[in-house]
PDB file of N, CA and C in Angstrom:
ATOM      1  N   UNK A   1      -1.852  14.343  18.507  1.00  0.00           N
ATOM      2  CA  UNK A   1      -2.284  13.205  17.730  1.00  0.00           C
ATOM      3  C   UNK A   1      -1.535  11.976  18.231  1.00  0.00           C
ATOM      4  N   UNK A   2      -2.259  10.973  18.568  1.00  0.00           N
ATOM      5  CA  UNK A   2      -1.938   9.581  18.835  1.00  0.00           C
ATOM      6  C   UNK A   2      -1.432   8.664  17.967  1.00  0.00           C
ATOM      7  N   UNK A   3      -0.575   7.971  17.584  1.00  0.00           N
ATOM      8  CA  UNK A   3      -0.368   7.071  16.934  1.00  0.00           C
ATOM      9  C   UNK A   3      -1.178   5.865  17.229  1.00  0.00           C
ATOM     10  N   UNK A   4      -1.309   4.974  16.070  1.00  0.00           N
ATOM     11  CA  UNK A   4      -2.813   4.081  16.568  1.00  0.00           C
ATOM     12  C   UNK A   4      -2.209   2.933  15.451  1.00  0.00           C
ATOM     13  N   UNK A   5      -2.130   1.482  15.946  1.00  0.00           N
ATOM     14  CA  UNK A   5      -2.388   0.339  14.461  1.00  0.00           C
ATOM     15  C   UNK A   5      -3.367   0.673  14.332  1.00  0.00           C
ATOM     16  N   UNK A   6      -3.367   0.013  12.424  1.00  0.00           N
ATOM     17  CA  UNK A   6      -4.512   0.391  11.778  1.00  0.00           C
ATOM     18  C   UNK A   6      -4.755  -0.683  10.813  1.00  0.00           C
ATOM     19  N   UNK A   7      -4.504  -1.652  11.132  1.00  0.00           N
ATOM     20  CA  UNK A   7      -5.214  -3.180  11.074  1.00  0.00           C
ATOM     21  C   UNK A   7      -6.763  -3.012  10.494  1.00  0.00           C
ATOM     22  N   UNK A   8      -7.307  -2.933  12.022  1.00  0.00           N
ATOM     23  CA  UNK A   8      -8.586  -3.029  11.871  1.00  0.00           C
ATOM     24  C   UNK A   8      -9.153  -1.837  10.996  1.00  0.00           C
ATOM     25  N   UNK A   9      -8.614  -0.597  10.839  1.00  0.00           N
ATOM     26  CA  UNK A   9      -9.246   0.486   9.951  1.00  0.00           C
ATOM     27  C   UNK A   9      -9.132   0.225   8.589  1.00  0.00           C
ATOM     28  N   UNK A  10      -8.130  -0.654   8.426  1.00  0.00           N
ATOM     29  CA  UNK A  10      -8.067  -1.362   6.958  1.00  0.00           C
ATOM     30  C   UNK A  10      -8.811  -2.326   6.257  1.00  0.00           C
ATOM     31  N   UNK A  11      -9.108  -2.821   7.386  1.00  0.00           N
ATOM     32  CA  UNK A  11     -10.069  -4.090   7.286  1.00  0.00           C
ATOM     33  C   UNK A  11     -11.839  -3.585   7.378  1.00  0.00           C
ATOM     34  N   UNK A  12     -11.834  -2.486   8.169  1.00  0.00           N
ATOM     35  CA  UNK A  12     -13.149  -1.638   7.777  1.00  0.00           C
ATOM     36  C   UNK A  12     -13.429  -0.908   6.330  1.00  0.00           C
ATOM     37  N   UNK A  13     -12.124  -0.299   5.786  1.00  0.00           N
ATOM     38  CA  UNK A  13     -12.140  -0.321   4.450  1.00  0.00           C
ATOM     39  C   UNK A  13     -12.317  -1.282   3.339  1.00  0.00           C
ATOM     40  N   UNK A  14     -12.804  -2.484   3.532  1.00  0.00           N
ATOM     41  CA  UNK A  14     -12.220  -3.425   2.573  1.00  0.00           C
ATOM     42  C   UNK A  14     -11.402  -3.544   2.134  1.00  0.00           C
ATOM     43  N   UNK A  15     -10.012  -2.894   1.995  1.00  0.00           N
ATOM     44  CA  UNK A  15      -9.024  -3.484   1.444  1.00  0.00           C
ATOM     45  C   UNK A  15      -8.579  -4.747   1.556  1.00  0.00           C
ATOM     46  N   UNK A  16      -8.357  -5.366   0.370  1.00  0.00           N
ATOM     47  CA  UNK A  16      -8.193  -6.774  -0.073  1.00  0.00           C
ATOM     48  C   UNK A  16      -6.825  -6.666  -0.991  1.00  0.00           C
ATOM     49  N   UNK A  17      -6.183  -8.139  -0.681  1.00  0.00           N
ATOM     50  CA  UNK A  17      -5.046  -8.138  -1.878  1.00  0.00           C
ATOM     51  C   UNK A  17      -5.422  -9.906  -2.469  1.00  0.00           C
ATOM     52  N   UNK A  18      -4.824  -9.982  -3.298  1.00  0.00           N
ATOM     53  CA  UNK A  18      -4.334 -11.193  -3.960  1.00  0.00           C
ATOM     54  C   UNK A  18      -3.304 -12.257  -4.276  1.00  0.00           C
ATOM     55  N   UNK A  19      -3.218 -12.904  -2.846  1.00  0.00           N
ATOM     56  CA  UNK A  19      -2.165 -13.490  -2.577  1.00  0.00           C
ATOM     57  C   UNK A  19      -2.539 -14.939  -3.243  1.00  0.00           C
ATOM     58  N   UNK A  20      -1.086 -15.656  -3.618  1.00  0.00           N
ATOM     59  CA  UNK A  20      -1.648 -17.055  -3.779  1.00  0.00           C
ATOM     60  C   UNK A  20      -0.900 -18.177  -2.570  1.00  0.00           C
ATOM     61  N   UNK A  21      -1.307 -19.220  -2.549  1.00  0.00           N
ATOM     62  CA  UNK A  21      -0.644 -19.988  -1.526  1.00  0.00           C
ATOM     63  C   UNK A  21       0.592 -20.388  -1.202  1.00  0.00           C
ATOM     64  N   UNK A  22       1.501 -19.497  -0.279  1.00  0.00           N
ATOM     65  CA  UNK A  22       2.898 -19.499  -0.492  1.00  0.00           C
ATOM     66  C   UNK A  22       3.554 -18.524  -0.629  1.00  0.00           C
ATOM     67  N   UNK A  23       2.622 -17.498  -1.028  1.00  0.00           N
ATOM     68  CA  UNK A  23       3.237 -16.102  -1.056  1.00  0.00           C
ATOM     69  C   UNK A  23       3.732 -15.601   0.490  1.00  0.00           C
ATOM     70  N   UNK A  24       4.334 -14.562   0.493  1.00  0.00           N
ATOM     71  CA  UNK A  24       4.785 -14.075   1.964  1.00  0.00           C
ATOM     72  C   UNK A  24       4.634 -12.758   2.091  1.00  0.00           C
ATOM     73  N   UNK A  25       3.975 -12.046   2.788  1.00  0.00           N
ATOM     74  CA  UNK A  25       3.902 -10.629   2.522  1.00  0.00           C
ATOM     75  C   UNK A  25       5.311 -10.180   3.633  1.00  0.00           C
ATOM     76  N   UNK A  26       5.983  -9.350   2.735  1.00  0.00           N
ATOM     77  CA  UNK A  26       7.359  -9.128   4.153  1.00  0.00           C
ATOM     78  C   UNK A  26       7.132  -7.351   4.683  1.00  0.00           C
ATOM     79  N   UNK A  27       6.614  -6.557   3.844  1.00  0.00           N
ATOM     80  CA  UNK A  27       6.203  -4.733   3.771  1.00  0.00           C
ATOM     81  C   UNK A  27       5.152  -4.712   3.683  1.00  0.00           C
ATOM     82  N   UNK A  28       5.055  -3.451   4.165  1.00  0.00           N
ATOM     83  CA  UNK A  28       3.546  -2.646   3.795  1.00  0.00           C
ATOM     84  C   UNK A  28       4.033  -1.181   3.690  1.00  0.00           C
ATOM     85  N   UNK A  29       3.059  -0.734   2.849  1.00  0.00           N
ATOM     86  CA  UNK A  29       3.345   0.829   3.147  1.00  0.00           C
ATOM     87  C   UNK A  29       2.211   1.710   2.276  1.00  0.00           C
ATOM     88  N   UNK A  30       1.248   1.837   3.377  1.00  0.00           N
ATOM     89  CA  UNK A  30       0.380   2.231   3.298  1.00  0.00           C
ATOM     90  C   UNK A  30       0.120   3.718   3.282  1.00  0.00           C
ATOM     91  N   UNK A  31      -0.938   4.486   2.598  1.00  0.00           N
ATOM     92  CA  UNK A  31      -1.034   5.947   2.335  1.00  0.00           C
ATOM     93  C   UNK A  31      -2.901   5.768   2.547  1.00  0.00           C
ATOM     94  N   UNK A  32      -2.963   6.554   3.251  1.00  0.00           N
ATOM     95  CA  UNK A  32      -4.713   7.040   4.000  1.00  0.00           C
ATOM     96  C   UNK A  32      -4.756   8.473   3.024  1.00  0.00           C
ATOM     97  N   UNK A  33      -5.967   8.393   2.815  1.00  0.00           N
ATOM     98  CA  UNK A  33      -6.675   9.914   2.415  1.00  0.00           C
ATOM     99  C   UNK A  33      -7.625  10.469   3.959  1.00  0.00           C
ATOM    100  N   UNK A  34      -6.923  11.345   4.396  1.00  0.00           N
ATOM    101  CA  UNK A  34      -7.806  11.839   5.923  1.00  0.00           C
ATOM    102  C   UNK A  34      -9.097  12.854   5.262  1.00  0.00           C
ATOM    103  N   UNK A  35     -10.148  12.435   6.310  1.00  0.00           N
ATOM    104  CA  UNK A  35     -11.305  13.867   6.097  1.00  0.00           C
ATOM    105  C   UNK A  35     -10.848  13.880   7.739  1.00  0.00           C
ATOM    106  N   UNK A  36     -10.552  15.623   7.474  1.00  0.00           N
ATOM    107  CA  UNK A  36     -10.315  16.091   9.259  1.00  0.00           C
ATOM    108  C   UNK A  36     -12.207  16.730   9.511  1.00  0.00           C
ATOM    109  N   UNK A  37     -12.213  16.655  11.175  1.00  0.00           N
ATOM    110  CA  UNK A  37     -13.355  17.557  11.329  1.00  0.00           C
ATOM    111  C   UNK A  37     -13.169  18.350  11.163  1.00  0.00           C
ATOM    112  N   UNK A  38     -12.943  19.265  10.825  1.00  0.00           N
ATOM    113  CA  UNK A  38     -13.018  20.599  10.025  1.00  0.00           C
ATOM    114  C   UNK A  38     -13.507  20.485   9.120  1.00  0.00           C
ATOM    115  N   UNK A  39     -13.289  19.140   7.643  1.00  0.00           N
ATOM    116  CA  UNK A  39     -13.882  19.305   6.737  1.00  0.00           C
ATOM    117  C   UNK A  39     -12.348  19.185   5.297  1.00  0.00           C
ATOM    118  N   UNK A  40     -11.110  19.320   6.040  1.00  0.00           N
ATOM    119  CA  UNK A  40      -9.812  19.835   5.470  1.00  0.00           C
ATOM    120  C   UNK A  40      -9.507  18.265   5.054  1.00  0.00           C
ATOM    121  N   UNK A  41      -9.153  18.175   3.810  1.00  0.00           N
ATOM    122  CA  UNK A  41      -8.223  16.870   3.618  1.00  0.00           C
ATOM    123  C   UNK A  41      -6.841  16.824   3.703  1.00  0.00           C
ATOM    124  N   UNK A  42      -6.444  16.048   4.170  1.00  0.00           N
ATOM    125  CA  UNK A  42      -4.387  15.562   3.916  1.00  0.00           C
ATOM    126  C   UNK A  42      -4.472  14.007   3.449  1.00  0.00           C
ATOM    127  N   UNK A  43      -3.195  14.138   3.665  1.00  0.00           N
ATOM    128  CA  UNK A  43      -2.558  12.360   3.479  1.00  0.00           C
ATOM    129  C   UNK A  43      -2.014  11.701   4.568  1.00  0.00           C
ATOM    130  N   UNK A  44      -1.956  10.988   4.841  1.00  0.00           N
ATOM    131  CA  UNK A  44      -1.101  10.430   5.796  1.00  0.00           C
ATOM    132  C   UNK A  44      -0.581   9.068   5.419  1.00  0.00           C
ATOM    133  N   UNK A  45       0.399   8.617   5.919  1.00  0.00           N
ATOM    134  CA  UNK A  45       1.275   7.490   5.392  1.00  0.00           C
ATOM    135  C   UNK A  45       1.846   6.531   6.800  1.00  0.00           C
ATOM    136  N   UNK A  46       1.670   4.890   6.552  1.00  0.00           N
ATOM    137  CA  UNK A  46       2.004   4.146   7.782  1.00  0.00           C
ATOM    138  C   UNK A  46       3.275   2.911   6.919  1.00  0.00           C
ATOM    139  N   UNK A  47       3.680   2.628   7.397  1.00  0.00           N
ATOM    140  CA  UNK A  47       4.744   1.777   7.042  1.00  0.00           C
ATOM    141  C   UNK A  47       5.132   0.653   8.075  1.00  0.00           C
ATOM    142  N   UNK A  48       4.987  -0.479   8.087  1.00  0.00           N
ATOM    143  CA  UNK A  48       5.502  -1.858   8.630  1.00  0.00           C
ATOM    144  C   UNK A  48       7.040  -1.719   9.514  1.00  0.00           C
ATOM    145  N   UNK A  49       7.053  -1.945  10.185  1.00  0.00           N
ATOM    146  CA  UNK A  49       8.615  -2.319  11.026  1.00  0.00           C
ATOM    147  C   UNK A  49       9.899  -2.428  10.417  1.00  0.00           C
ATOM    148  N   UNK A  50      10.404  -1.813  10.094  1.00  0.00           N
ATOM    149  CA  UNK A  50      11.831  -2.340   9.454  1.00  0.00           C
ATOM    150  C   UNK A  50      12.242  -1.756   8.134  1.00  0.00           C
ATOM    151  N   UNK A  51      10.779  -1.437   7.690  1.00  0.00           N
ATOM    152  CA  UNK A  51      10.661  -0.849   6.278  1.00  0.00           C
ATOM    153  C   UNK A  51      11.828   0.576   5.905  1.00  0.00           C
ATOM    154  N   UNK A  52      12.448   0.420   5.025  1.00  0.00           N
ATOM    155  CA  UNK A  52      14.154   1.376   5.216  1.00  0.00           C
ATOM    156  C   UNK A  52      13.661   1.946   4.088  1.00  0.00           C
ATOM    157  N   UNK A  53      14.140   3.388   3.751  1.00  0.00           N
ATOM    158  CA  UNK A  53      13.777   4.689   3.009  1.00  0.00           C
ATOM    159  C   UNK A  53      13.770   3.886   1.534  1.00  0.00           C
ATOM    160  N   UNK A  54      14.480   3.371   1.553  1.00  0.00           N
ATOM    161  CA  UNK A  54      15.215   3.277   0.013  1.00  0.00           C
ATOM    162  C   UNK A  54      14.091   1.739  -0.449  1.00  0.00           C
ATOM    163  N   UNK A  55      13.494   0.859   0.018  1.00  0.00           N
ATOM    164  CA  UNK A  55      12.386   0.233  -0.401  1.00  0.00           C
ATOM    165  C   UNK A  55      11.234   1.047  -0.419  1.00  0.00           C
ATOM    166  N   UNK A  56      10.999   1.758   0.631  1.00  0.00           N
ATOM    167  CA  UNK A  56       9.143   2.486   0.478  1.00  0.00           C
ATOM    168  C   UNK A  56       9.678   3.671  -0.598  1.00  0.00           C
ATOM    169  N   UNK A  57      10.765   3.677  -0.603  1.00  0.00           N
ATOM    170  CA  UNK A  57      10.701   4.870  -2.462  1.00  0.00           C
ATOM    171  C   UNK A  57      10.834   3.491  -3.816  1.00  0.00           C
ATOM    172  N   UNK A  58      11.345   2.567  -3.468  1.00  0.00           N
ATOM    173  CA  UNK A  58      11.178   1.543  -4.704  1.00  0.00           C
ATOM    174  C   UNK A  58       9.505   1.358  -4.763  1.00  0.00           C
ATOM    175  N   UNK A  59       8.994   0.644  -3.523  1.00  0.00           N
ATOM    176  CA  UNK A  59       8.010   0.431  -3.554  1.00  0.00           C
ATOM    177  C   UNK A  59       6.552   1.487  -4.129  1.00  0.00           C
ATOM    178  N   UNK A  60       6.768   2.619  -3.489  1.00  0.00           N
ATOM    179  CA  UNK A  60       6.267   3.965  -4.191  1.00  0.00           C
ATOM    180  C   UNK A  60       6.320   3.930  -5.531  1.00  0.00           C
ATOM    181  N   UNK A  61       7.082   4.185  -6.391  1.00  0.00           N
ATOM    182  CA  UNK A  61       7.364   4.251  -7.738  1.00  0.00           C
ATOM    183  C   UNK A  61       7.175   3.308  -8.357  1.00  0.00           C
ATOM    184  N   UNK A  62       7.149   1.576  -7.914  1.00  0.00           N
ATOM    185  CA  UNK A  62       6.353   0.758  -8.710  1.00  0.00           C
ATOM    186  C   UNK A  62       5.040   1.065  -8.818  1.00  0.00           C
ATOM    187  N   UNK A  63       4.516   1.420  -7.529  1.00  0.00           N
ATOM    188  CA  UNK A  63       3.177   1.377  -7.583  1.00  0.00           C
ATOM    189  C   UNK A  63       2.520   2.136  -8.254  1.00  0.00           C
ATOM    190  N   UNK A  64       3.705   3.107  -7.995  1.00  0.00           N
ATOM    191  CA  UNK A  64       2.585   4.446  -9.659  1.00  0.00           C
ATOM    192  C   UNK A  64       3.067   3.770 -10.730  1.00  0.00           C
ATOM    193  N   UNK A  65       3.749   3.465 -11.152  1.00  0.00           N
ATOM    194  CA  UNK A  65       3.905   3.042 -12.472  1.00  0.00           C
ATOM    195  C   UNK A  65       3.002   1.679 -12.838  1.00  0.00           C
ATOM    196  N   UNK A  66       2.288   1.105 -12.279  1.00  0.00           N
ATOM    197  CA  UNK A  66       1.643   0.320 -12.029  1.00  0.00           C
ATOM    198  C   UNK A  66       0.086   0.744 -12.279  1.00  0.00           C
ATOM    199  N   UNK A  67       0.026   1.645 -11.530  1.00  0.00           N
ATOM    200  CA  UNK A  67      -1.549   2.287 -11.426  1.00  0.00           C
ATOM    201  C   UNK A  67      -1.137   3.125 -12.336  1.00  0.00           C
ATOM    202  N   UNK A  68      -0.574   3.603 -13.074  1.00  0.00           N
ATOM    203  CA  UNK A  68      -0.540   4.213 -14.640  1.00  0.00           C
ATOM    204  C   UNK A  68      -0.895   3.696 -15.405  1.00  0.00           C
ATOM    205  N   UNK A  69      -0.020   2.459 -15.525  1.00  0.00           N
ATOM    206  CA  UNK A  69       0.139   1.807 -16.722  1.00  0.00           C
ATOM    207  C   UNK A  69      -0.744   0.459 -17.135  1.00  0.00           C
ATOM    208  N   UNK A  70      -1.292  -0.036 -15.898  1.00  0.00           N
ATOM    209  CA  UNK A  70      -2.389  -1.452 -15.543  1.00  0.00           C
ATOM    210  C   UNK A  70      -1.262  -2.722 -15.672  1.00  0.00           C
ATOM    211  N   UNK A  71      -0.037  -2.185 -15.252  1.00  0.00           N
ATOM    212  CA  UNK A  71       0.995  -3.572 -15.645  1.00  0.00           C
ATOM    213  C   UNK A  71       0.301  -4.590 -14.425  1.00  0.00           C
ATOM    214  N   UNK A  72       0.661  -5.613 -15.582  1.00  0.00           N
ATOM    215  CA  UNK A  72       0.238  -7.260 -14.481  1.00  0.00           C
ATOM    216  C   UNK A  72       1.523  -7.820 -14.684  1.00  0.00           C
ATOM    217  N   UNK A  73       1.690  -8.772 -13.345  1.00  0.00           N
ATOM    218  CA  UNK A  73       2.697  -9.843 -13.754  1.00  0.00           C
ATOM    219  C   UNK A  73       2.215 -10.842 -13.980  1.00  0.00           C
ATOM    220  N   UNK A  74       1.836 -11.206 -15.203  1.00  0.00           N
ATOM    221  CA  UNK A  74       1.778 -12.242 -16.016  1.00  0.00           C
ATOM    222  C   UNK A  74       2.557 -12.456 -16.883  1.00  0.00           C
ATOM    223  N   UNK A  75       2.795 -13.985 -17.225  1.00  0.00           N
ATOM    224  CA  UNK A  75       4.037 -14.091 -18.324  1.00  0.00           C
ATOM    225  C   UNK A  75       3.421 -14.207 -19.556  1.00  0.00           C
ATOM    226  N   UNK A  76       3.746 -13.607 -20.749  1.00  0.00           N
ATOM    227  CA  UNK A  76       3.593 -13.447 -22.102  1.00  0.00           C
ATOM    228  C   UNK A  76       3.659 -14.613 -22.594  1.00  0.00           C
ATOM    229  N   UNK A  77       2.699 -15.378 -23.496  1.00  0.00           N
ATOM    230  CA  UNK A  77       3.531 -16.415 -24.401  1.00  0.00           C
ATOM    231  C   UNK A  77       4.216 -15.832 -25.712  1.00  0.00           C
ATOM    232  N   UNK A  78       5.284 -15.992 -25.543  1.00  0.00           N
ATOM    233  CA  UNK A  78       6.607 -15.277 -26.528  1.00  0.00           C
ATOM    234  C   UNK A  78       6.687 -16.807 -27.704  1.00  0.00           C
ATOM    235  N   UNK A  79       6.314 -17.961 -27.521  1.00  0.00           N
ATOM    236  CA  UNK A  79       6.947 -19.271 -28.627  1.00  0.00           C
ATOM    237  C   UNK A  79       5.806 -18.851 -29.225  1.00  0.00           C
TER     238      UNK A  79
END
């Protein structure tokens, strides 16, 4: 198996995010659902340059807790 960017396979997926003007994206860490020819599924996982164990496990665990829970960051009016 070849290692391959996957830019463009992302961008064939539609994946989209929601940045606003000014934002900076600095990570990625991406998780694929594979269909093998055979028919067999796995996972596979790609990660950005630099990206160190201990963020893609922060980053991991927001994200489920996130896709659990539907948290937004929006601010509450609390007055």
């Amino acid at each position: 198996m070849a290692e391959q960017k996957i830019g463009q396979l992302i961008d064939s997926l539609g994946v989209q995010v929601d940045l606003e003007e000014g934002d900076l994206p600095t990570d990625a860490f991406v998780i694929l659902k594979i269909v093998k020819a055979d028919g067999t599924v796995s996972l596979a996982s790609a990660r950005s340059e630099g990206l160190d164990w201990i963020t893609r496990l922060g980053m991991l665990t927001a994200a489920q807790a996130i896709e659990n829970s539907g948290y937004t960051d929006v601010p509450t009016d609390d007055t």
